[in-house]
C-alpha atoms as a PDB file:
ATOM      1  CA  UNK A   1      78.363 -33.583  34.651  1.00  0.00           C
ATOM      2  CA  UNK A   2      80.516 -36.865  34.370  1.00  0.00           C
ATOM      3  CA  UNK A   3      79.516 -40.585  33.012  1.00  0.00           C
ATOM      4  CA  UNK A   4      76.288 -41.738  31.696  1.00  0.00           C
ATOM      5  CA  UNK A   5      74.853 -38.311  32.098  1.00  0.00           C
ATOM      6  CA  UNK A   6      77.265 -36.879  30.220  1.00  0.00           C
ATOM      7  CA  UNK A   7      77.097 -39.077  27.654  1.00  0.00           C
ATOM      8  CA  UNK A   8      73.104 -38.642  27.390  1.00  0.00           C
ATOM      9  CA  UNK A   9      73.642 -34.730  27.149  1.00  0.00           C
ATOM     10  CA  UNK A  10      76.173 -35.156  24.901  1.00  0.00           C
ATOM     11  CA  UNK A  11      74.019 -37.259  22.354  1.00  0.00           C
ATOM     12  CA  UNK A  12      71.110 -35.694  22.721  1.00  0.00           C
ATOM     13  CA  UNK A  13      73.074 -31.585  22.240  1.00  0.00           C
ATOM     14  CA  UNK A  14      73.955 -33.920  18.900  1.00  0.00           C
ATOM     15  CA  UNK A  15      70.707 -34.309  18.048  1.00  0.00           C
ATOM     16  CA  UNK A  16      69.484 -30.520  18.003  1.00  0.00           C
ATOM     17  CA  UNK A  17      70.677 -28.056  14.819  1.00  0.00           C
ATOM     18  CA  UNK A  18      69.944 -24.788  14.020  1.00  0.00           C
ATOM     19  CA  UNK A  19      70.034 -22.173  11.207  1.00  0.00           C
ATOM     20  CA  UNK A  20      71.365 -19.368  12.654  1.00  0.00           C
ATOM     21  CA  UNK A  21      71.919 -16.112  10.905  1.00  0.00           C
ATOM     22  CA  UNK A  22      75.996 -14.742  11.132  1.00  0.00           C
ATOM     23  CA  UNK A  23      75.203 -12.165  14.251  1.00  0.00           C
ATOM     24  CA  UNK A  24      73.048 -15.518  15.777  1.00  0.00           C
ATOM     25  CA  UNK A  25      75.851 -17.539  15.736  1.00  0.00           C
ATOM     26  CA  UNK A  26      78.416 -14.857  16.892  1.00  0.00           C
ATOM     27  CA  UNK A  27      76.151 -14.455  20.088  1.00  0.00           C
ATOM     28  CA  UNK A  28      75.415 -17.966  20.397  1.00  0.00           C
ATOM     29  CA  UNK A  29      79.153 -18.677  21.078  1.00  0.00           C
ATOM     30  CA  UNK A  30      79.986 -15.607  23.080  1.00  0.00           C
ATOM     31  CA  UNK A  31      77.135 -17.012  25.566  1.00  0.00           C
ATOM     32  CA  UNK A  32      78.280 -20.443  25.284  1.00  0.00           C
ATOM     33  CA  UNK A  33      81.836 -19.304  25.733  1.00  0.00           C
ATOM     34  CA  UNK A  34      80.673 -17.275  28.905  1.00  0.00           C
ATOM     35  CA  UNK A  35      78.123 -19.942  30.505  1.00  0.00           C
ATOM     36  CA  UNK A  36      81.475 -22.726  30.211  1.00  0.00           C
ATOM     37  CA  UNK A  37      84.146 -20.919  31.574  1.00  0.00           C
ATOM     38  CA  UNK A  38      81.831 -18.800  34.177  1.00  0.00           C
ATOM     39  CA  UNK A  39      82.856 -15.485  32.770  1.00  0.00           C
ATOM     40  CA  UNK A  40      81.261 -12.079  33.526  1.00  0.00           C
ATOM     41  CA  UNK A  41      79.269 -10.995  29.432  1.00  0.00           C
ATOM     42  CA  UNK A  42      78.905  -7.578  27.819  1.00  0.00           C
ATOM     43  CA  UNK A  43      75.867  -7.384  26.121  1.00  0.00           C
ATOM     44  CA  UNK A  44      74.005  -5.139  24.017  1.00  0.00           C
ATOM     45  CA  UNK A  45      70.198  -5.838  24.395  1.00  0.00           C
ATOM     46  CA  UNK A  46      67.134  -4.305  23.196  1.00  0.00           C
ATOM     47  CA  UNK A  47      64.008  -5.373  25.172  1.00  0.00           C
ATOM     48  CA  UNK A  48      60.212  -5.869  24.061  1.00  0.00           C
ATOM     49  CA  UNK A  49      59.559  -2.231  24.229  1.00  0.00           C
ATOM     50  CA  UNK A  50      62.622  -1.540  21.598  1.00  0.00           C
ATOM     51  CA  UNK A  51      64.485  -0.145  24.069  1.00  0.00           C
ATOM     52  CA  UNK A  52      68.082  -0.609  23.601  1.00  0.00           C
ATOM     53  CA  UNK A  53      70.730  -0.926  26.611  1.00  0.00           C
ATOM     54  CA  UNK A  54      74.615  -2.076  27.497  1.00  0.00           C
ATOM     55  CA  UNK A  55      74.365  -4.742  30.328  1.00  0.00           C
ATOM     56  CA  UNK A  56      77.380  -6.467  31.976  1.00  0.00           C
ATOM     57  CA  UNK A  57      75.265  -9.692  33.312  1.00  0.00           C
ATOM     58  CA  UNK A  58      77.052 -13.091  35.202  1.00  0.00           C
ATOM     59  CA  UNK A  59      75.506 -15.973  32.810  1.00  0.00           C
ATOM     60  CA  UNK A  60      73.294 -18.686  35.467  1.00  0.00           C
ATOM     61  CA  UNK A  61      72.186 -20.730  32.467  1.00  0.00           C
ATOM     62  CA  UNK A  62      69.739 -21.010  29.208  1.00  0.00           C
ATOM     63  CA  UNK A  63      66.350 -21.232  29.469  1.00  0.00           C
ATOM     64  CA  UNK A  64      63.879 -22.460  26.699  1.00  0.00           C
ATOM     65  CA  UNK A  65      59.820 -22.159  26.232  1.00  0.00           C
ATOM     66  CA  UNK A  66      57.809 -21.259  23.466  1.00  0.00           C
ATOM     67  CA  UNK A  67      60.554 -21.845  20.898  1.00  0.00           C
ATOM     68  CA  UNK A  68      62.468 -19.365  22.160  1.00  0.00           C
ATOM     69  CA  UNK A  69      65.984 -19.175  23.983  1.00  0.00           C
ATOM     70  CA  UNK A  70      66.984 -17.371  27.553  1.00  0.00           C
ATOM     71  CA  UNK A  71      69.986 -16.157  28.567  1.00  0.00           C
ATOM     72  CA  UNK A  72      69.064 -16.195  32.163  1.00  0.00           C
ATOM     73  CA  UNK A  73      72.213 -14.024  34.140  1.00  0.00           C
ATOM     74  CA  UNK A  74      72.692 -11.529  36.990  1.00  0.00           C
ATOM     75  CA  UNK A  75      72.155  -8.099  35.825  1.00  0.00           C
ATOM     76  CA  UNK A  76      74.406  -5.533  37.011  1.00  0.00           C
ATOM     77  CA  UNK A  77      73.160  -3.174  35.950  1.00  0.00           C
ATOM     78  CA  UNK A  78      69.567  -3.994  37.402  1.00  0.00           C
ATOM     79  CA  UNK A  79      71.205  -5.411  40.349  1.00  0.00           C
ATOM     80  CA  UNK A  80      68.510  -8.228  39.850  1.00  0.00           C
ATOM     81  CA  UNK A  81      68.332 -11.690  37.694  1.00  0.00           C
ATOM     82  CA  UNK A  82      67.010 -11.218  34.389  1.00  0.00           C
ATOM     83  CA  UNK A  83      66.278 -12.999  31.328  1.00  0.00           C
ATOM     84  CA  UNK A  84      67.730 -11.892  27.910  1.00  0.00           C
ATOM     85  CA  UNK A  85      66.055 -13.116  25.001  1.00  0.00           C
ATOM     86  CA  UNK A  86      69.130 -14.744  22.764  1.00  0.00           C
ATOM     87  CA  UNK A  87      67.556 -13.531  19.127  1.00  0.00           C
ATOM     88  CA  UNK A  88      67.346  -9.481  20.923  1.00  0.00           C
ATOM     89  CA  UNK A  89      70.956  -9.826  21.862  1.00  0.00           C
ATOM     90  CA  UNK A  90      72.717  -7.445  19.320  1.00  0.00           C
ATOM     91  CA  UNK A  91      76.365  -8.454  20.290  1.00  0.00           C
ATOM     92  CA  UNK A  92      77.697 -10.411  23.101  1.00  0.00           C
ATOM     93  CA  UNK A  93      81.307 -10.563  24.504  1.00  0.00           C
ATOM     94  CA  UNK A  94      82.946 -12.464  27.030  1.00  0.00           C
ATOM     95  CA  UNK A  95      85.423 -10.400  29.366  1.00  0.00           C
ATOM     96  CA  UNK A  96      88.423 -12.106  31.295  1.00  0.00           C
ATOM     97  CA  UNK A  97      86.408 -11.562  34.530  1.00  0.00           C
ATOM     98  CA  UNK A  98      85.366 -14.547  36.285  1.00  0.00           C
ATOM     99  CA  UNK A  99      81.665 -14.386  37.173  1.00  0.00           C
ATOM    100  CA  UNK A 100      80.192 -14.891  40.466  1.00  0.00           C
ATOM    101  CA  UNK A 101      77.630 -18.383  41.008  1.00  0.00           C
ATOM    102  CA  UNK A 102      74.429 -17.370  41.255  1.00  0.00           C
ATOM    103  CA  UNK A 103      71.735 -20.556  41.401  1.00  0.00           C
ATOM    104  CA  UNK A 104      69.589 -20.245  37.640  1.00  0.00           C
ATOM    105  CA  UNK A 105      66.467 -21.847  40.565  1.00  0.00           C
ATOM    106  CA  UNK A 106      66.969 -18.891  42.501  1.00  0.00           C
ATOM    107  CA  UNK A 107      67.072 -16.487  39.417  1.00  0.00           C
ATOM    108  CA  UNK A 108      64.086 -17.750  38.056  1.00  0.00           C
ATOM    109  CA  UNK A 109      62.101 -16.785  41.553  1.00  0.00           C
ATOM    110  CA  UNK A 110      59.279 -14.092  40.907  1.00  0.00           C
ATOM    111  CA  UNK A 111      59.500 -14.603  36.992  1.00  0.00           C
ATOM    112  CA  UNK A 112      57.253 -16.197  34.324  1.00  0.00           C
ATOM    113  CA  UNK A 113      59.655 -19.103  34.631  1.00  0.00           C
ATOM    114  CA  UNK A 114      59.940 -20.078  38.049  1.00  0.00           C
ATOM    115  CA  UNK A 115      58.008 -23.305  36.990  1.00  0.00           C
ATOM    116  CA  UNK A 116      61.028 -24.230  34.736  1.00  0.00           C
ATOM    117  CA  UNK A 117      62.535 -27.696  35.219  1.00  0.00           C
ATOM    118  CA  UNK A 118      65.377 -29.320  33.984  1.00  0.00           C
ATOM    119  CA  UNK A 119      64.805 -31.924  31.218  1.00  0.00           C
ATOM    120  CA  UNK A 120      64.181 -34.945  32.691  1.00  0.00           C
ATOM    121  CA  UNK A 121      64.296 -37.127  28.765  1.00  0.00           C
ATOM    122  CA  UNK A 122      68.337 -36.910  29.678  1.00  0.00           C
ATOM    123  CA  UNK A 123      68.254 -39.767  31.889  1.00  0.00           C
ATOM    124  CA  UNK A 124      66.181 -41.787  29.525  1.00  0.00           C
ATOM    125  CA  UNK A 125      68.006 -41.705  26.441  1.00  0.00           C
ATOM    126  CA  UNK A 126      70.104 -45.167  27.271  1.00  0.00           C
ATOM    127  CA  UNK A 127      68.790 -47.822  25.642  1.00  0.00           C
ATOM    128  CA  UNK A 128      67.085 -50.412  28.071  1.00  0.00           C
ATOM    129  CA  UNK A 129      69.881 -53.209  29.660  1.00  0.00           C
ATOM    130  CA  UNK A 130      68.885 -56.586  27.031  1.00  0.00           C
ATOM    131  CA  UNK A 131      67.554 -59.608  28.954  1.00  0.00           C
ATOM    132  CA  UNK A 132      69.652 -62.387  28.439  1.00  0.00           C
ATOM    133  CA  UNK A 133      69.043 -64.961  26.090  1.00  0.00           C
END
């Protein structure tokens, strides 16, 4: 993303804080480390049921809804896209293996999510051009 867009997402990422616990913000930066240089993530996950599992996933994007955060990545291990809830990741590390594209649309197909859509509010954030006096 390059020019005014950029700029939007940048001030509006400026506008959103957290309070994240230590292990939070250790996985927090291992995803965001993964997601911007497209690397392949270890992950240690437990799911709804309390099951807990190793998964090497290739990060797509994030996903938000209901106050929660997605990782939403190709599973290896499920040989499927999945969605990993960020606050059930345990530990996250990036590898040195580059991670294959995969399209976060196509991802989302069959899921609770395949209504998602991108924000929209980043295009709005300029200020209106001033009529001239």
């Amino acid at each position: 993303m390059t020019g005014p867009a950029s700029a939007a997402a940048q001030e509006l990422a400026a506008r959103i804080v957290t309070l994240p616990t230590r292990s939070d913000c250790e996985v927090r930066t291992a995803v965001e480390q993964a997601l911007a240089h497209n690397l392949v993530l270890r992950l240690s996950y437990t799911d709804a049921a309390g099951h807990e599992s190793d998964r090497v996933v290739e990060p797509a994007g994030l996903l938000t809804a209901d106050g929660r955060w997605y990782l939403i990545a190709w599973c290896r291990t499920r040989r499927a896209g999945r969605g990993f809830r960020l606050d059930r990741i345990a530990a996250a590390a990036p590898t040195s293996e580059q991670a294959q594209p995969h399209n976060l649309t196509e991802l989302l197909l069959g899921s609770a999510a395949v209504g998602a859509v991108r924000p929209t509010a980043l295009t709005s954030l300029r200020p209106p051009p001033r009529e001239s006096d």
